[in-house]
Each structure stands twice: as C-alpha cells, then as structure tokens.
Protein backbone atom coordinates (compact mmCIF):
# COMPACT_ATOMS: atom_id res chain seq x y z
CA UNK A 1 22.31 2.54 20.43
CA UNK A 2 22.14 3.26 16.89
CA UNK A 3 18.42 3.46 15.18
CA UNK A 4 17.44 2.48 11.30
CA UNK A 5 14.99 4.86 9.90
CA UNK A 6 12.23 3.18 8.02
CA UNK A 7 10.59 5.93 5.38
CA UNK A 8 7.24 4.79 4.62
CA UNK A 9 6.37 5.41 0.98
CA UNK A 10 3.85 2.69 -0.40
CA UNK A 11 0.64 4.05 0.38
CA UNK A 12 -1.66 4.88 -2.28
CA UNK A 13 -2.35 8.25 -1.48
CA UNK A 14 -6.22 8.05 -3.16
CA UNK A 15 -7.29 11.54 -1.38
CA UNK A 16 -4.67 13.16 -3.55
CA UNK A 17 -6.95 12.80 -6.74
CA UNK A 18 -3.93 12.95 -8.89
CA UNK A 19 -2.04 10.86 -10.91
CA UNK A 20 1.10 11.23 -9.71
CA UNK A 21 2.45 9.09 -6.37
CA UNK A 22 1.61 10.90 -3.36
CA UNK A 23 5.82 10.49 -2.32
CA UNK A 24 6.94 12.33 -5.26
CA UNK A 25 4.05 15.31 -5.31
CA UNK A 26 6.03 18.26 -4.92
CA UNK A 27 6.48 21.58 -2.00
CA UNK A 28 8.38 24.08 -3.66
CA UNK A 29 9.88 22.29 -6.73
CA UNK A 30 10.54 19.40 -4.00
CA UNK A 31 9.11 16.29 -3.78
CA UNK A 32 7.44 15.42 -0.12
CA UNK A 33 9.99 12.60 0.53
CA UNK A 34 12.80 14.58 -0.26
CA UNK A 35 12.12 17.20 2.56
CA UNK A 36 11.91 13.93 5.03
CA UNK A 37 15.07 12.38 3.73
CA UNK A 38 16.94 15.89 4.58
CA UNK A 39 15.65 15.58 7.62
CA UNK A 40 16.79 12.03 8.49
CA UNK A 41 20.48 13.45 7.13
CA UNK A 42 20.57 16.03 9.77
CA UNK A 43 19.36 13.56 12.81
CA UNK A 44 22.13 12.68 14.83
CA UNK A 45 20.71 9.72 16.22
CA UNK A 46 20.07 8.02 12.86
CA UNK A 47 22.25 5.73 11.26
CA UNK A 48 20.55 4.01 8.49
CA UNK A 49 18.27 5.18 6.24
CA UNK A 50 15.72 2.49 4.64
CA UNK A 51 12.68 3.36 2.00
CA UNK A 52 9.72 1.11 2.21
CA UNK A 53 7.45 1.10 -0.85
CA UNK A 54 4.82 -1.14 -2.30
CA UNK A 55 3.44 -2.17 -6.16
CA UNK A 56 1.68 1.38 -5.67
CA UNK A 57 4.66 3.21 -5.64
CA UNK A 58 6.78 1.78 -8.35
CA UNK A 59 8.35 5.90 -9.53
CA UNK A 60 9.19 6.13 -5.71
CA UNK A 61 11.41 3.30 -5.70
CA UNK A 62 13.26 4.34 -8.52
CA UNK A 63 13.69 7.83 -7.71
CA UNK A 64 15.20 6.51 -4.03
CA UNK A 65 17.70 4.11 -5.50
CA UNK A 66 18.80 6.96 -7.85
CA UNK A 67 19.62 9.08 -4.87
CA UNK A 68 21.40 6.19 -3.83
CA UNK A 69 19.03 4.85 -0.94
CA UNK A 70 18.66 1.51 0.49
CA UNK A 71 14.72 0.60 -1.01
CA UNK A 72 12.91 -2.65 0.34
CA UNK A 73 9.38 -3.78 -1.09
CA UNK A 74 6.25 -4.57 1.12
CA UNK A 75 2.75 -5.97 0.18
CA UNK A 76 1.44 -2.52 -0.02
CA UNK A 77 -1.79 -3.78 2.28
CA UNK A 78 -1.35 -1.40 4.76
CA UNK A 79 0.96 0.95 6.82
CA UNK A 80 1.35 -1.46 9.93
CA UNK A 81 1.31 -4.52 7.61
CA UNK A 82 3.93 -2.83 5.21
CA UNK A 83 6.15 -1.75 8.46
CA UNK A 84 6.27 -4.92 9.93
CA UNK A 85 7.17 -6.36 6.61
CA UNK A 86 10.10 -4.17 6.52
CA UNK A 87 11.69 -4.76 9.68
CA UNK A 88 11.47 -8.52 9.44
CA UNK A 89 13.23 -8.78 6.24
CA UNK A 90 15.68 -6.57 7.23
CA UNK A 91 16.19 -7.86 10.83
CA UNK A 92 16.19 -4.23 12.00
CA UNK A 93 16.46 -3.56 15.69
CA UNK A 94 15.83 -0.01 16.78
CA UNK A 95 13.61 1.49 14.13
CA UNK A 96 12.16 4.89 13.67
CA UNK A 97 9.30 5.01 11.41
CA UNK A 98 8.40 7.89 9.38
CA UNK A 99 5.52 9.15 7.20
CA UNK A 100 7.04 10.40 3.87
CA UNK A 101 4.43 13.16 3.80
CA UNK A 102 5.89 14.85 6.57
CA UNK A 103 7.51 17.91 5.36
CA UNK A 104 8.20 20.42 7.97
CA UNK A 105 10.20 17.66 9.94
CA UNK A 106 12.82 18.71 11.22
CA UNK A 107 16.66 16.71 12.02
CA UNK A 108 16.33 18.25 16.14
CA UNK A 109 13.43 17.11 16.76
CA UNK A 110 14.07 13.82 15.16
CA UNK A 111 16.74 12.88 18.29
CA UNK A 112 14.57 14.92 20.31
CA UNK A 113 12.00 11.91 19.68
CA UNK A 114 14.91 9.25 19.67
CA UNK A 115 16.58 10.44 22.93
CA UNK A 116 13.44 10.04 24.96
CA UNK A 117 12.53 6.51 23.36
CA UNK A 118 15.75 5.43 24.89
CA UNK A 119 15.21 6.57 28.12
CA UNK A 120 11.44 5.64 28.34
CA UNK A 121 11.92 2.14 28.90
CA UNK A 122 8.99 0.71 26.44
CA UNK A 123 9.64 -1.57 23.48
CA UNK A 124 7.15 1.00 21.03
CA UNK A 125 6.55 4.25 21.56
CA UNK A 126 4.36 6.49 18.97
CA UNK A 127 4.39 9.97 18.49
CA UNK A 128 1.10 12.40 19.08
CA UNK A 129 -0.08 16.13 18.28
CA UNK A 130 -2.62 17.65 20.44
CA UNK A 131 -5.85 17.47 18.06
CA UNK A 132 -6.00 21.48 18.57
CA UNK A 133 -3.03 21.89 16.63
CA UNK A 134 -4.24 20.35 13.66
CA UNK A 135 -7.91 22.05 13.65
CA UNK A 136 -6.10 24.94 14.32
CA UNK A 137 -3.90 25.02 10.97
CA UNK A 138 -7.09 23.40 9.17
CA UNK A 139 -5.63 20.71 7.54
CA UNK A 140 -7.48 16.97 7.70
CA UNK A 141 -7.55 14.74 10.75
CA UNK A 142 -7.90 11.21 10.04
CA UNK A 143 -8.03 9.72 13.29
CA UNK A 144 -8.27 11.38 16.71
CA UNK A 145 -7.49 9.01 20.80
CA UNK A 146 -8.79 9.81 23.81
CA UNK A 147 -5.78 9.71 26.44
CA UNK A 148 -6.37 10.86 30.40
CA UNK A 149 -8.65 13.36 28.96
CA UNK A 150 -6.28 15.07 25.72
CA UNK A 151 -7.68 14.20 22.21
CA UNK A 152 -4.44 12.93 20.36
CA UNK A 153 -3.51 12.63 16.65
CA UNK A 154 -0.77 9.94 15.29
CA UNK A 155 1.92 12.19 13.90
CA UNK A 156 3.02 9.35 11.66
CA UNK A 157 6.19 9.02 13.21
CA UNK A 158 6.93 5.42 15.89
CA UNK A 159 9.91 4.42 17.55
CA UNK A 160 10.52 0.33 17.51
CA UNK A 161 12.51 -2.67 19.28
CA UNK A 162 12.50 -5.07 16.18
CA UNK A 163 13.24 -7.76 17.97
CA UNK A 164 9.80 -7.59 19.96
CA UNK A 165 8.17 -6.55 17.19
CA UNK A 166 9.45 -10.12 14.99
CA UNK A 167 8.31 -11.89 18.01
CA UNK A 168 5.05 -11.00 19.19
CA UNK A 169 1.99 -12.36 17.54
CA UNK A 170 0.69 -9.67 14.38
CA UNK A 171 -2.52 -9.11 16.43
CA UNK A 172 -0.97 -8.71 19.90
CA UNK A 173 -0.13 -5.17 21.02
CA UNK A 174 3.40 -4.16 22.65
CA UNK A 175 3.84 -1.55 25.84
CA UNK A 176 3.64 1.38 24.51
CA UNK A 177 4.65 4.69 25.35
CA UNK A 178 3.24 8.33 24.04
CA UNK A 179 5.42 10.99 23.68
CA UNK A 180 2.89 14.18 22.53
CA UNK A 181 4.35 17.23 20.44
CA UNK A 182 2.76 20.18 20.07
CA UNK A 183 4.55 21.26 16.40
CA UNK A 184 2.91 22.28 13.11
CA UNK A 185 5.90 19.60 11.85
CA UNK A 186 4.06 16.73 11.82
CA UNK A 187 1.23 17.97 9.76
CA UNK A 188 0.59 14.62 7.04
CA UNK A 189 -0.03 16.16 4.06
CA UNK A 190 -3.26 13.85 2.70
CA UNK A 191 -5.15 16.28 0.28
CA UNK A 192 -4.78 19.03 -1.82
CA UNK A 193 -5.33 21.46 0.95
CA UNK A 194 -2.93 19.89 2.89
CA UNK A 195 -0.38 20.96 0.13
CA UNK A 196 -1.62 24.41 0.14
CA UNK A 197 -1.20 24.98 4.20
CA UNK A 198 2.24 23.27 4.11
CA UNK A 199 3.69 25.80 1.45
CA UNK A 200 1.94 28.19 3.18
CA UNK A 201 3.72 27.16 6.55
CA UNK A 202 7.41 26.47 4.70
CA UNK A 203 7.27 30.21 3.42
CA UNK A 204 7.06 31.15 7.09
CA UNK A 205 9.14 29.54 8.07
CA UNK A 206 11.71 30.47 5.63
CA UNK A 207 11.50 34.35 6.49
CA UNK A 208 11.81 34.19 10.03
C-alpha cells in the first residue's frame, strides 16, 4: 500500500508576530518545512509528496514548486477544511498528513506511524504526545483530550483512507484510532519560544 504525504502549509501562523510565513521561518539557516520535507525523503513508506497551502501562504508555494514539489491550493479556512480540500481534488487514497512546523521529525518514525496504520484496521488514525512531554520541554499546548484517563496532545500528524474521507458527510466523524508517542519530535513550533526550544533541542541532538 503506498501512502501520499499531504504537508500542510496554509495556516496563518498569527502567534508568530512576524512578517514572514510561519512555513518559511527558519531553524538553523533552514526553513521549518524544509526539515519536514527531509523527513518525508527518508520515509520508506511514502511515495508522494504533496504541499497544501492557502492565499496566506503565497512565498510557500513558490519556494515548494522551486524545489520541484507537487503544490495544490486550499481555501485557507482551516486545517481540517484545507485537508479535506486537498485530498478530494487530488483523489488521494492513503494519506499521511503532516504539520509543516514539525522539525525534529524524523523519516523512522514516519513508517513507524505508517506501519501500524496499516495494521490497525481503522479508516483515520491521529497521532498523540502524552501532555507531560510537552509541559515538560515548555513549549505551548494548544489543545489537550482526555482518553481512558491520559491527557493527550494532537502531534499534527493523521493517517487517512481518502476514499472514506470523500464520502462521509464534512460533519460526520470516521473510526478512529490513536496511536500515542512519547517523542520531543512532534513539538509544533507556534511561537517564538517554540523556535527557541527547538534549536535548543536540534543542537542536542546533533552532538550526541
């Protein structure tokens, strides 16, 4: 089963208080969509790589078709809106959505996530972080679930069956499966700080 990657890059990014789009802000001299699309090169599992963006990310768009990638446009209204969007006009079929603020992702634990989609027999599956991990590193939590007792937070990363997705009412929620991570690699990078921890984290990583 092969899987399309959908990159999503049209948010607005207002907590950034800058001017420039929150895709294209920069860890290390790279920009934050960058370090995603290296890690969608090193998955295994992935086969197609697709950029959504919006009328709020016009520079994103051009810098992904100048590195040659597949870019379609969405309303821009919101992240489930924009992904849905996406996978209609495309006709995708297995889709794994990704955050492009997600920096410290890494091409392993990509298939990791895509290996046990396949196996867990749901049509949507959405990836969570222990709401620990994220106080713990001190970076901002926008939204936190209550599952059997664990305090979750989205990672920013789902696994999709297009086809149910094109054919269930907008409002109507699929099966869906959790698959919780504990990693520091999905930490969204929404605010300055954010920036600050992530660099912080990358040079870590980079010396061990």
């Amino acid at each position: 089963m092969g899987i399309s990657a959908l990159i999503m890059a049209g948010g607005k990014g207002t907590r950034m208080r800058g001017q420039e789009e929150k895709p294209l802000l920069k860890i290390f001299g790279k920009p934050l969509i960058e370090h995603v699309l290296d890690a969608l090169k090193d998955a295994r599992e992935v086969t197609r790589i697709v950029v959504a963006t919006s009328k709020h990310t016009p520079k994103t768009a051009k810098r992904a078709r100048e590195l040659s990638l597949e870019v379609i446009q969405t309303s821009g209204k919101d992240y489930h809106v924009d992904m849905r969007e996406a996978i209609k006009k495309l006709n995708l079929r297995y889709v794994i959505t990704v955050s492009a603020d997600l920096p410290l992702l890494k091409g392993k634990t990509i298939d990791k996530i895509v290996k046990h989609y396949k196996s867990c027999g749901k049509p949507v599956m959405a990836v969570m972080v222990p709401a620990e991990r994220f106080k713990g590193l001190g970076v901002s939590i926008d939204l936190i679930l209550e599952d059997k007792g664990r305090r979750l937070v989205p990672a920013g990363i789902n696994v999709l069956d297009g086809d149910r997705v094109k054919e269930e009412r907008f409002e109507k929620e699929l099966d869906q499966e959790l698959l919780v991570i504990d990693s520091e690699e999905f930490l969204n990078t929404n605010t300055p700080q954010d920036i600050m921890i992530t660099e912080r984290l990358l040079s870590s990583m980079s010396k061990k």
